[in-house]
Protein backbone atom coordinates (compact mmCIF):
# COMPACT_ATOMS: atom_id res chain seq x y z
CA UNK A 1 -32.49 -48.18 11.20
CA UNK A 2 -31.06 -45.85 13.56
CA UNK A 3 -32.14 -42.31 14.07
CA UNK A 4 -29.84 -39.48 14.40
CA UNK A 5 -31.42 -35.88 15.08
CA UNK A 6 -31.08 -33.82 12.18
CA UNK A 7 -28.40 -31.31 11.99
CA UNK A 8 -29.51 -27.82 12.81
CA UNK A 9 -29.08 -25.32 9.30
CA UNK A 10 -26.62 -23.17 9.95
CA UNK A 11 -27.19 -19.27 8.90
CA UNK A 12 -25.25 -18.37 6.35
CA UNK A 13 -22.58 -15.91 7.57
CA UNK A 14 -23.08 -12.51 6.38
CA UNK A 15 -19.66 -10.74 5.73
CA UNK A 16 -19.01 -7.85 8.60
CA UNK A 17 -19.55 -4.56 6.76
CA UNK A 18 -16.33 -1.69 6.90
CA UNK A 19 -17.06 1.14 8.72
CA UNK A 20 -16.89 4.36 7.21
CA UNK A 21 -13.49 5.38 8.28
CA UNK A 22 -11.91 1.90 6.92
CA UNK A 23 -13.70 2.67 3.79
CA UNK A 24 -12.18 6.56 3.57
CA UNK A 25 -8.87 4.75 4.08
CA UNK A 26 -9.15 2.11 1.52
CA UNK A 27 -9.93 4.98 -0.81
CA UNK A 28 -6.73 6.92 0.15
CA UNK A 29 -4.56 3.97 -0.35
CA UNK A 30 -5.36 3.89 -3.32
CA UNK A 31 -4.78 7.58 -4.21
CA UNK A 32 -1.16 6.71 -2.26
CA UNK A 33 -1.21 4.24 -5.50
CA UNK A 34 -2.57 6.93 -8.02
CA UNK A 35 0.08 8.68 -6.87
CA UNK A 36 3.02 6.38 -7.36
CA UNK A 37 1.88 5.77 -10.88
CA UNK A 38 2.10 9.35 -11.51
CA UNK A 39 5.37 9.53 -10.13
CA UNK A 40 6.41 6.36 -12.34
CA UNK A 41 5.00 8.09 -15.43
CA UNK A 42 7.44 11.14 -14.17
CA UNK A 43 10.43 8.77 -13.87
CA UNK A 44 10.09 7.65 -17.48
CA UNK A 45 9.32 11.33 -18.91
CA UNK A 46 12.40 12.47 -16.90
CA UNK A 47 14.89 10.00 -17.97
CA UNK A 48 17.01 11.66 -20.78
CA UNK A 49 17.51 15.14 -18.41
CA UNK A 50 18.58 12.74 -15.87
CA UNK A 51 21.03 10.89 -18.28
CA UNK A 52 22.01 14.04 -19.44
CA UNK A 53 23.16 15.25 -16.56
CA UNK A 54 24.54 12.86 -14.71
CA UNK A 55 26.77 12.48 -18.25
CA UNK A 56 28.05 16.55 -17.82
CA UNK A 57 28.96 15.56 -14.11
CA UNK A 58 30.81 12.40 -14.76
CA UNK A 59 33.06 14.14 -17.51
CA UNK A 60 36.62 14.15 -15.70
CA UNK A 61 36.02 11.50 -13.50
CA UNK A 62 37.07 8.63 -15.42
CA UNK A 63 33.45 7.33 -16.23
CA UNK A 64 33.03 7.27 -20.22
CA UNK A 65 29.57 8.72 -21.42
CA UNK A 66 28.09 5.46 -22.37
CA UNK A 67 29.22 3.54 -18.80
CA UNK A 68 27.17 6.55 -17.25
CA UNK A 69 24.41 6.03 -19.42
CA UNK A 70 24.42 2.38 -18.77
CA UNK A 71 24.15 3.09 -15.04
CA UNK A 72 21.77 5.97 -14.82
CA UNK A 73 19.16 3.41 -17.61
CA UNK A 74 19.70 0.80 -14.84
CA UNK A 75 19.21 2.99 -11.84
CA UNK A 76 15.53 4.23 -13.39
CA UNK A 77 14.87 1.01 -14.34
CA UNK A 78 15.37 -0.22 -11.38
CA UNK A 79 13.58 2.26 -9.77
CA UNK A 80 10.87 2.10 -12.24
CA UNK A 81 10.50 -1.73 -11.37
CA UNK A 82 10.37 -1.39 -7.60
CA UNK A 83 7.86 1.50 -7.58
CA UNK A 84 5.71 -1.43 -10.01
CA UNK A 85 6.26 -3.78 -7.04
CA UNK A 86 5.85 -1.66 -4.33
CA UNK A 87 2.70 -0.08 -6.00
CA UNK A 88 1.22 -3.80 -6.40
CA UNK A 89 1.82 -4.85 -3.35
CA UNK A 90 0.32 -1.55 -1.80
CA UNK A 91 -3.29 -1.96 -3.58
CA UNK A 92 -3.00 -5.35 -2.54
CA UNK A 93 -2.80 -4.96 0.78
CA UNK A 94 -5.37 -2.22 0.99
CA UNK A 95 -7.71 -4.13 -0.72
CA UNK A 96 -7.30 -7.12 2.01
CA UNK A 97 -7.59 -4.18 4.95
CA UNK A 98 -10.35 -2.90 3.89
CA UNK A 99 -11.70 -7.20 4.40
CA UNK A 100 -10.68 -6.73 7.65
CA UNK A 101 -7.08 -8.22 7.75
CA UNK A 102 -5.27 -6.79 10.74
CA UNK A 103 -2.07 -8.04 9.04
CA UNK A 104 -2.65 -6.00 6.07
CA UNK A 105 -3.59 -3.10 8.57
CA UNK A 106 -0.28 -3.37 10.18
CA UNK A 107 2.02 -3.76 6.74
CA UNK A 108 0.13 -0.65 5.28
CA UNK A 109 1.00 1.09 8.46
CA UNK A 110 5.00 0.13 8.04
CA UNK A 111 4.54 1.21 4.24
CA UNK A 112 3.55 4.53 4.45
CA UNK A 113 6.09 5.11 7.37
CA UNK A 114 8.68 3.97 4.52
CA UNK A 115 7.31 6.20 1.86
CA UNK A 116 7.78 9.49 4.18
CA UNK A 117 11.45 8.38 2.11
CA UNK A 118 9.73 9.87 -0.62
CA UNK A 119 8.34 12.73 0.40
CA UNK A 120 9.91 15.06 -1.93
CA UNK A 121 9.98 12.87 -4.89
CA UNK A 122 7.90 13.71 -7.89
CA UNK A 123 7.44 17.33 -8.13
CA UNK A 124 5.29 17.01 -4.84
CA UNK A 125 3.27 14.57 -5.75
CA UNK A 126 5.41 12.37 -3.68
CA UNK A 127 4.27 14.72 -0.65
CA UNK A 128 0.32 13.93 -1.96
CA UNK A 129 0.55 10.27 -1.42
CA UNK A 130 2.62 10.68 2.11
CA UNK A 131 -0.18 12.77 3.36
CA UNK A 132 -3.18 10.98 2.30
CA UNK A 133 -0.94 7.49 3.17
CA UNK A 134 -0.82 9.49 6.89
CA UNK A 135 -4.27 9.91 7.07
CA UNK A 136 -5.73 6.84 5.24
CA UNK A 137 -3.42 5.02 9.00
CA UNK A 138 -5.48 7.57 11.23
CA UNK A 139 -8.45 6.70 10.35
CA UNK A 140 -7.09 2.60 10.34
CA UNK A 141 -6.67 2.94 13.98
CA UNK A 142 -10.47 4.92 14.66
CA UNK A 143 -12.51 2.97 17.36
CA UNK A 144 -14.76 1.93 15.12
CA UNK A 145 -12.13 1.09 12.32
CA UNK A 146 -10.80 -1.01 15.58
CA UNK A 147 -14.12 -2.85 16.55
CA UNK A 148 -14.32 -3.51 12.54
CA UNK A 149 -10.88 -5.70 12.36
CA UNK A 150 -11.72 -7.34 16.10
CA UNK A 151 -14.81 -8.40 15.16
CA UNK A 152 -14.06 -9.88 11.54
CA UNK A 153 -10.99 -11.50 13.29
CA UNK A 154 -13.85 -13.00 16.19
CA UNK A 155 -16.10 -14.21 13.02
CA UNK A 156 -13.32 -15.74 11.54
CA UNK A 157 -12.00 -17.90 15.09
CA UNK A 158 -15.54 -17.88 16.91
CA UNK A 159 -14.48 -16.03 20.10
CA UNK A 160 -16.80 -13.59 21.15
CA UNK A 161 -14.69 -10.34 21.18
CA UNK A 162 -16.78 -8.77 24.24
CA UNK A 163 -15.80 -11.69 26.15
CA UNK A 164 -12.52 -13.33 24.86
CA UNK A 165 -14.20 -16.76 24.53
């Protein structure tokens, strides 16, 4: 019987704790999400003034009462089921930053340059998420915030991010 040396134990790897900025911006992406539900909840509340009114400007235009209605109920809706999506997607992908996914880094930072779109929306609660969405990227791109994603992208390849190798 042959004898092979025995294989060395291997230390378990701990995971690579966030830093405190990363952890500040995982919490404000998901008051950027706090946010869009409120502004969902706002959508719903608001959609009989909106009907309403869109109604009194259609009259004279050709557009009966009830197409109008059919098309301002589909516009919210649709709305209503992108901001769902969107908000998903957005706690999500804060909740994989905050584990140190550079990708996830990098989509957050497109998102919240897409919801300066929405700025205004809401009664100003729209303006609350952009702002803390603005910050919450700030503090993404923090040296230590940068060290954090290097080195959980090293543990995860085994390069050595002070040397490359």
């Amino acid at each position: 019987m042959s004898q092979y040396p025995a294989a060395q134990p291997t230390a378990p790897t701990t995971p690579i704790a966030p830093p405190r900025p990363v952890q500040i911006a995982f919490l404000l992406f998901l008051l950027v999400a706090l946010t869009r539900v409120i502004t969902i909840i706002i959508s719903l509340a608001s959609i009989g003034t909106v009907r309403d009114q869109a109604v009194k400007n259609a009259s004279g235009t050709g557009v009966s009462s009830s197409q109008m209605d059919t098309i301002v109920t589909g516009g919210v809706i649709g709305a209503i089921v992108f901001g769902v999506l969107f908000l998903i997607a957005f706690v999500l992908f804060a909740f994989f930053m905050r584990r140190g996914a550079n990708w996830a880094r990098i989509v957050l930072t497109v998102l919240t340059a897409l919801s300066l779109l929405s700025v205004l929306g809401a009664y100003g609660v729209g303006a609350l998420g952009v702002v803390a969405g603005i910050v919450a990227v700030v503090l993404m791109f923090l040296t230590p915030s940068n060290e954090y994603f290097r080195n959980v992208k090293a543990r995860k390849t085994g390069v050595n991010p002070a040397t490359g190798y």
